[in-house]
Protein backbone atom coordinates (compact mmCIF):
# COMPACT_ATOMS: atom_id res chain seq x y z
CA UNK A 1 -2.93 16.31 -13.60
CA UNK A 2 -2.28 15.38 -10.29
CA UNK A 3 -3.50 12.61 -8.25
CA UNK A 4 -3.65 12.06 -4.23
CA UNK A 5 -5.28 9.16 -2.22
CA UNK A 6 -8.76 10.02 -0.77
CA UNK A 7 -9.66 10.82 3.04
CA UNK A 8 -12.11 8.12 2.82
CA UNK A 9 -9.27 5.18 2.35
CA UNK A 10 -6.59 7.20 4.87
CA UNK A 11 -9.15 6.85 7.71
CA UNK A 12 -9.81 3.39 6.36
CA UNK A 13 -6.58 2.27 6.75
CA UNK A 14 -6.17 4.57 9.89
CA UNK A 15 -8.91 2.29 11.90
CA UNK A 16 -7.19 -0.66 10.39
CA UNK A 17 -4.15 0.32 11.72
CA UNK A 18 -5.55 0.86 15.29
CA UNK A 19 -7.58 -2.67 15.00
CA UNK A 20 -3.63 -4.51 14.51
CA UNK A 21 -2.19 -2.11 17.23
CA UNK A 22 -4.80 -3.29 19.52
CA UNK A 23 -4.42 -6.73 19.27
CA UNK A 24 -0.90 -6.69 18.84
CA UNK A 25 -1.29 -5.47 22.65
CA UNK A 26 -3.32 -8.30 23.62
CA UNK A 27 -0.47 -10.84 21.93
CA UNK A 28 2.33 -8.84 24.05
CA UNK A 29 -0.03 -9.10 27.34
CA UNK A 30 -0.60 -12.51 26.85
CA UNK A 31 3.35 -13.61 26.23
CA UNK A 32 4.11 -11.53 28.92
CA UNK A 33 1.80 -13.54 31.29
CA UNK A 34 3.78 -16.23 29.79
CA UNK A 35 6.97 -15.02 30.37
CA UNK A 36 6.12 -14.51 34.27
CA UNK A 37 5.10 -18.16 34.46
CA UNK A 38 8.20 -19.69 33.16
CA UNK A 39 9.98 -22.55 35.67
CA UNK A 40 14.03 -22.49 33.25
CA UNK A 41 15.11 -19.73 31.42
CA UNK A 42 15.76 -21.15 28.22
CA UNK A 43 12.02 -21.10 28.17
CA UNK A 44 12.03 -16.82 27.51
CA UNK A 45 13.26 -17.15 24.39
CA UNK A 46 9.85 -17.66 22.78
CA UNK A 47 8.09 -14.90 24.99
CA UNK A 48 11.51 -12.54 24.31
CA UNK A 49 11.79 -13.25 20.63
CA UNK A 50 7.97 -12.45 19.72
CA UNK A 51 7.76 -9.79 22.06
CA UNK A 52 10.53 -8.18 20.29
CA UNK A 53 8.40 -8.85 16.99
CA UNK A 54 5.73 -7.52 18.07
CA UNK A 55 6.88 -4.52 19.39
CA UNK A 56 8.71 -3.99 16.12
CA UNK A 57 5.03 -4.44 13.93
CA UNK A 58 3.57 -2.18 16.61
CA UNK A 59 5.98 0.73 15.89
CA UNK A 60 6.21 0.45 12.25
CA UNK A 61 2.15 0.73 12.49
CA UNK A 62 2.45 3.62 14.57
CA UNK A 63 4.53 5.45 12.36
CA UNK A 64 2.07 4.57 9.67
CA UNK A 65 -0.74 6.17 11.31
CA UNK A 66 1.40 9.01 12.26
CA UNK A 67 2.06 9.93 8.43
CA UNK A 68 -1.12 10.25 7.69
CA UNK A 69 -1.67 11.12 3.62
CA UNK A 70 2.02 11.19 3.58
CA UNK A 71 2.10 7.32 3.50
CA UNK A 72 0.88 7.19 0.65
CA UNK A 73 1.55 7.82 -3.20
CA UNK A 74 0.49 10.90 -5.33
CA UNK A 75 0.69 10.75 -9.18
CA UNK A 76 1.09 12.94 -11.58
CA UNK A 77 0.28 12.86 -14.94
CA UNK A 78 1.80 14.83 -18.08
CA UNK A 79 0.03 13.91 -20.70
CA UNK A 80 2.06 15.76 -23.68
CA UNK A 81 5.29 13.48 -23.00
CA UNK A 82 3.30 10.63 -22.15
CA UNK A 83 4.83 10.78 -18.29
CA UNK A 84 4.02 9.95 -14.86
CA UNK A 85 6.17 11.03 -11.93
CA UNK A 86 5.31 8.93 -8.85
CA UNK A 87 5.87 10.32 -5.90
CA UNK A 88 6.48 8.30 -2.09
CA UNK A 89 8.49 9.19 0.84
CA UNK A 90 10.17 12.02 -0.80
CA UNK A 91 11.31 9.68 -3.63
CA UNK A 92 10.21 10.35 -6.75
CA UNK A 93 10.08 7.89 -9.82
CA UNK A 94 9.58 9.18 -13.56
CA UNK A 95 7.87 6.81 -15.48
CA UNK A 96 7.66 6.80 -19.45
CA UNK A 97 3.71 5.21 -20.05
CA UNK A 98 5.04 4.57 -23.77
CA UNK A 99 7.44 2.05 -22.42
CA UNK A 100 4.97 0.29 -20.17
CA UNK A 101 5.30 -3.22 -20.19
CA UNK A 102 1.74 -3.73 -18.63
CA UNK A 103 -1.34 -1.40 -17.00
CA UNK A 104 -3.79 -4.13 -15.45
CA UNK A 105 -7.40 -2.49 -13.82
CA UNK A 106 -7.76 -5.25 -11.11
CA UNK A 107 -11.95 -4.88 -10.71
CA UNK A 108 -14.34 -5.74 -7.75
CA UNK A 109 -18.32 -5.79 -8.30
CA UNK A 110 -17.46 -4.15 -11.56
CA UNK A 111 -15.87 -1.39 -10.20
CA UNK A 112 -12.20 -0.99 -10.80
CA UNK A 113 -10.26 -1.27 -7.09
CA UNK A 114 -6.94 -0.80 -8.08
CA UNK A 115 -4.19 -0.07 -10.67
CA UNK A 116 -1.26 -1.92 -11.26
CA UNK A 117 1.22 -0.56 -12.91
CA UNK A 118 4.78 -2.35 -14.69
CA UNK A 119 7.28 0.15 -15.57
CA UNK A 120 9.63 -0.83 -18.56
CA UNK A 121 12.19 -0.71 -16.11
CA UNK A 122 10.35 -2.83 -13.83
CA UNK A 123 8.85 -1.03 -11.17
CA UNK A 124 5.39 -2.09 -9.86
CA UNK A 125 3.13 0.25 -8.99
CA UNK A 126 -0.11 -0.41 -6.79
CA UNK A 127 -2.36 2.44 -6.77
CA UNK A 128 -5.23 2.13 -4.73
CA UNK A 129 -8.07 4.54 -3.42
CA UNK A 130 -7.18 7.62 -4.88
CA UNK A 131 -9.76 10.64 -4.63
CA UNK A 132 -10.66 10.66 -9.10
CA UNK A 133 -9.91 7.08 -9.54
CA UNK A 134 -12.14 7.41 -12.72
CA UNK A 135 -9.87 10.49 -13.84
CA UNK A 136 -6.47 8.36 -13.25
CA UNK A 137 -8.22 5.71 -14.97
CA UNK A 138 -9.46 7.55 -17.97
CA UNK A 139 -6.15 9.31 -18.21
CA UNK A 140 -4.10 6.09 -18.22
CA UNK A 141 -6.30 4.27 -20.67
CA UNK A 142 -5.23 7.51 -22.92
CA UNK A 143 -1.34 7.43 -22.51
CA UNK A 144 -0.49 3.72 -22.66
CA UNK A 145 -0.86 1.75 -25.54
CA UNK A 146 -4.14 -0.51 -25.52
CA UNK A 147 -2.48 -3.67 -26.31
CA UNK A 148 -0.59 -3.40 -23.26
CA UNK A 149 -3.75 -2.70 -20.75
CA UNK A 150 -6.30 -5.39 -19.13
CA UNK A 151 -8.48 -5.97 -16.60
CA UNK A 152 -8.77 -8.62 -14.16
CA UNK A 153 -10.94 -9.78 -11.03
CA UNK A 154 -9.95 -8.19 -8.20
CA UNK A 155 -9.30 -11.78 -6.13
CA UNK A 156 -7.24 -13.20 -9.30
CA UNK A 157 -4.05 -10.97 -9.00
C-alpha cells in the first residue's frame, strides 16, 4: 500500500508558508529603515546580520512552496515482510515494523493528528496529514507489535 500526504494539508502549509514570507518582508523593510537611520557603522551589524537571516528563512520557505507534494513524505507499506520504505527527497529509508522500538498515535479532539514513528535503528518518523490516515493507521496497528504502540494527546508530545 502506498501512502502520500493530502492536497488539503499541501495548500495548508502552502498559505502558511506565504503568511511567514510575508512578514518576513515586513521584518526586512523595517531593519532596512533601520539600517538607513544609523549615525556609526558598527551600528549595521544588527540590521546586516538579521537581514542576512531573514533572507536565508525567506528562501528556504520559498523553496518549500516551490516543491509542492514533493516536500513531503510518501510511505509504503508491505505488509508480508512486515516493511515500510519511507520515502523524502529522493532518499529512501527501509524500515523493519517488527523491530520498532515505539509507534505513538499523538490524538487531537479524538481524532488521531499524527504518527510518530521510532525505528529500531533510531529514526523518527513524523507523519502527518496524509490522504487515508485511517488506512496508514489501521495498517500500522496490524504490522507492529501492540505492546510497542500508544496513544497520546496531541499537546503532550
Amino acid at each position: 500500500m502506498q501512502f502520500y500526504v493530502s492536497e488539503q494539508k499541501v495548500a495548508k502549509d502552502r498559505r502558511w508558508a506565504i503568511g511567514l514570507i510575508v512578514v518576513l518582508l515586513v521584518c526586512c523593510v523595517a531593519l532596512l529603515v533601520k539600517a538607513v537611520g544609523v549615525s556609526a557603522g558598527s551600528e549595521l551589524m544588527l540590521p546586516f546580520a538579521g537581514l542576512a537571516i531573514l533572507a536565508l528563512t525567506i528562501f528556504a520557505t520559498f523553496r518549500h512552496i516551490q516543491q509542492g507534494v514533493a516536500a513531503y513524505p510518501s510511505v509504503r507499506l508491505d505488509e508480508a515482510r512486515h516493511q515500510a520504505l519511507v520515502s523524502y527527497n529522493g532518499v529512501s529509508v527501509q524500515v523493519d515494523l517488527l523491530q520498532v522500538k515505539s509507534l505513538r498515535f499523538q490524538t487531537r479532539f479524538g481524532r488521531v493528528k499524527s504518527i510518530v514513528l521510532k525505528a529500531g535503528t533510531g529514526e523518527l518518523f513524523k507523519l502527518a496529514g496524509f490522504e487515508d490516515m485511517d488506512g496508514l493507521i489501521a495498517a500500522l496497528e496490524r504490522l507492529v507489535p501492540a505492546d510497542r504502540i500508544s496513544r497520546t494527546a496531541f499537546l503532550h508530545q
